[in-house]
N, C-alpha and C. Protein backbone atom coordinates (compact mmCIF):
# COMPACT_ATOMS: atom_id res chain seq x y z
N UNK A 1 23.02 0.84 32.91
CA UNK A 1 23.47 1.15 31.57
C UNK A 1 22.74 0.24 30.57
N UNK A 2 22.78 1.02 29.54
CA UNK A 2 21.78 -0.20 28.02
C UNK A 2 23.14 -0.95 27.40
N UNK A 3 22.11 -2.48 27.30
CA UNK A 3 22.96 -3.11 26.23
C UNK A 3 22.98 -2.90 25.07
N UNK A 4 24.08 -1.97 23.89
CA UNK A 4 23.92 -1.20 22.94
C UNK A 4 23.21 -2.64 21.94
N UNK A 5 23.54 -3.85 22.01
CA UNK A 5 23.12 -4.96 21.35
C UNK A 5 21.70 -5.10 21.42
N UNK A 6 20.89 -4.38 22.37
CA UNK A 6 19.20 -4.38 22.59
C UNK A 6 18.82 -2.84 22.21
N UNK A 7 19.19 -2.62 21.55
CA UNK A 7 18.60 -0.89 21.03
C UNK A 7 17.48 -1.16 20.14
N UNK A 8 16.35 -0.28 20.43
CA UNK A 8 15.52 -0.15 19.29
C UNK A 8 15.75 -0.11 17.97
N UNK A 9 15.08 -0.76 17.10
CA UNK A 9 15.70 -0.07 15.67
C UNK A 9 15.25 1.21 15.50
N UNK A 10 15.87 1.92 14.82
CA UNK A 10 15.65 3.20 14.18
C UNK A 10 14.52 3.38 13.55
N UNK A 11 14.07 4.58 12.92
CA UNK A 11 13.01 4.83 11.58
C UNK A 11 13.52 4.32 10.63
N UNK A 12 15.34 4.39 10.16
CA UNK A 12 15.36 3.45 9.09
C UNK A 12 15.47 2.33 8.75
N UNK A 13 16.00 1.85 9.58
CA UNK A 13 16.02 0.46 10.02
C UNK A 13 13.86 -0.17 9.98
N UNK A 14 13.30 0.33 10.42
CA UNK A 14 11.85 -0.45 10.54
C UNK A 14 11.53 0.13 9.11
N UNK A 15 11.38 0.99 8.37
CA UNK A 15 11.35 1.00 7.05
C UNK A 15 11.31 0.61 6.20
N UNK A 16 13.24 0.07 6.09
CA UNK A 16 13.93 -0.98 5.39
C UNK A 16 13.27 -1.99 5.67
N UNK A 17 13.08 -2.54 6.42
CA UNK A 17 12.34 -3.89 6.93
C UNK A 17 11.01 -4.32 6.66
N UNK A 18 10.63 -2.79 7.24
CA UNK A 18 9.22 -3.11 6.03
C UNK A 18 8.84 -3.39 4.62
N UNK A 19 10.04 -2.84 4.22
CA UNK A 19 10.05 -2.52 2.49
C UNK A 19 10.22 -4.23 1.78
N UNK A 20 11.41 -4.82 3.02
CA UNK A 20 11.94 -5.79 2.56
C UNK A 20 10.29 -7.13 2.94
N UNK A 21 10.35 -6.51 3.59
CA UNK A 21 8.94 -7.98 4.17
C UNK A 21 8.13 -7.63 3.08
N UNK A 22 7.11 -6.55 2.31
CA UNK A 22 6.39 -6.34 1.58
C UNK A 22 6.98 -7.19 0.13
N UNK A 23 8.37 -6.74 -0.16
CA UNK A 23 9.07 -7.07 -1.48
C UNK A 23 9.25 -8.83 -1.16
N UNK A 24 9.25 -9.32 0.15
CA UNK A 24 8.93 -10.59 0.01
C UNK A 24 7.29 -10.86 0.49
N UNK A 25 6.40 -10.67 0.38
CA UNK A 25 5.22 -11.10 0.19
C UNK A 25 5.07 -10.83 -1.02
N UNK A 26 5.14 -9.80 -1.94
CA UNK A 26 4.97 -9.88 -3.41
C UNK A 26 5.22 -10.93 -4.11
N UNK A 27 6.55 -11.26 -3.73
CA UNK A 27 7.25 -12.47 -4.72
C UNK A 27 7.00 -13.88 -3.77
N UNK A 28 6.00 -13.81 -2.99
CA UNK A 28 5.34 -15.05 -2.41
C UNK A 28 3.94 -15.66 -3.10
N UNK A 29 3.43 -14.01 -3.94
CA UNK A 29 2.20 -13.98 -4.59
C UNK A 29 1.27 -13.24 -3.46
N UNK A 30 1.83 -12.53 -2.08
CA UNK A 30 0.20 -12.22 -1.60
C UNK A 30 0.43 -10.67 -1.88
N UNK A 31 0.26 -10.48 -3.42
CA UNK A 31 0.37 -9.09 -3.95
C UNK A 31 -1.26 -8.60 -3.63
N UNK A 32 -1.33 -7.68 -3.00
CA UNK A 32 -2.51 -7.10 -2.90
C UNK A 32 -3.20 -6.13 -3.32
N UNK A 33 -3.70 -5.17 -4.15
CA UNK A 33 -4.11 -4.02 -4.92
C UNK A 33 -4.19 -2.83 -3.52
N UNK A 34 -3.73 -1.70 -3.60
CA UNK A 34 -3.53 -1.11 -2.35
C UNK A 34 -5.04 -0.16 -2.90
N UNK A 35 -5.65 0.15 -1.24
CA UNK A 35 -6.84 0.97 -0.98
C UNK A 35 -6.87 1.92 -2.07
N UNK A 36 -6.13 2.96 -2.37
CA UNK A 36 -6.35 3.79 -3.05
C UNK A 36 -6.65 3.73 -4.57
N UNK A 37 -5.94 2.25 -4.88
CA UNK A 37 -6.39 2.56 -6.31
C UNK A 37 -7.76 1.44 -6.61
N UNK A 38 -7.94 0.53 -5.69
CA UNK A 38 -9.37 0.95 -6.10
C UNK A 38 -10.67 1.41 -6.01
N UNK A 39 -10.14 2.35 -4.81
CA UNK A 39 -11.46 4.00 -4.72
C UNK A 39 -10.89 4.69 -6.38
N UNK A 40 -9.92 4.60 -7.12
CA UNK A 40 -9.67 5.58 -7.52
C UNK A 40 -10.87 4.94 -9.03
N UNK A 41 -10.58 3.67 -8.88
CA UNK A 41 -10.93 2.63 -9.77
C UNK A 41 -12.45 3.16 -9.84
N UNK A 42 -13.54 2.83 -8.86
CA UNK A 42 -14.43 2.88 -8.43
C UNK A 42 -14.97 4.33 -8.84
N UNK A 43 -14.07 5.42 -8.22
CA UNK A 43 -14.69 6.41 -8.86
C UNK A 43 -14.63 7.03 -9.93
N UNK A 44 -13.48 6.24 -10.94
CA UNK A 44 -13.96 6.45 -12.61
C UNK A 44 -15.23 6.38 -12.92
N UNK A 45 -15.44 5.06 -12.36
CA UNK A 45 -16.59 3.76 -12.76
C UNK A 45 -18.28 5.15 -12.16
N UNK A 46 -18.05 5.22 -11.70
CA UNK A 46 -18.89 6.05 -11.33
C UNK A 46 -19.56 7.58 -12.04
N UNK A 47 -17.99 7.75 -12.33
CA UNK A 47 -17.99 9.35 -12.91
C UNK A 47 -18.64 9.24 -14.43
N UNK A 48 -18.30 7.95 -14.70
CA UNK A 48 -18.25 7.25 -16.00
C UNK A 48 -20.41 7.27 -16.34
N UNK A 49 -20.16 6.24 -15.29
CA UNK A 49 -22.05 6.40 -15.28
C UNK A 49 -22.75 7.06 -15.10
N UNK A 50 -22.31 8.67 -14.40
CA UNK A 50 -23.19 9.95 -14.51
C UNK A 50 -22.94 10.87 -15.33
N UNK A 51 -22.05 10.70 -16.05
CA UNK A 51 -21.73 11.04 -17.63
C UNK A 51 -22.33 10.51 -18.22
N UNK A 52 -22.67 9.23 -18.62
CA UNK A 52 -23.66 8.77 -19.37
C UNK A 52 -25.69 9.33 -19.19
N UNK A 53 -25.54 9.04 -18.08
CA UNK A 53 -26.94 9.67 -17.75
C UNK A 53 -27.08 11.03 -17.81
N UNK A 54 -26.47 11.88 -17.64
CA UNK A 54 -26.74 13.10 -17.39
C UNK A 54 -26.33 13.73 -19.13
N UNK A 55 -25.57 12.91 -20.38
CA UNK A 55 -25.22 13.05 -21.95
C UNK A 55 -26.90 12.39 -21.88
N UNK A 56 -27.31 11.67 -21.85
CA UNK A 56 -28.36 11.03 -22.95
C UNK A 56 -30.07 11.40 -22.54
């Protein structure tokens, strides 16, 4: 029989946990800029400079 005291956590349970570990690294300072925004960054920057070349 399982010891109900050794159960896996759940999906919400590792979630929550994650949410909570992230919300304390933020307020530790190791805030990090997530992947997507700066590809998103990058490909302004980009779109930006073949607009220019391709206007003048």
């Amino acid at each position: 029989m399982t010891d109900p005291d050794h159960r896996k956590p759940g999906l919400v349970q590792r979630r929550k946990q994650k949410i909570a570990d992230e919300i304390a690294r933020n307020r530790r300072g190791e805030y990090t800029v997530p992947t997507w925004v700066l590809a998103l960054i990058l490909g302004v920057f980009v779109a930006g400079w073949i607009t220019l070349i391709v206007l003048s």
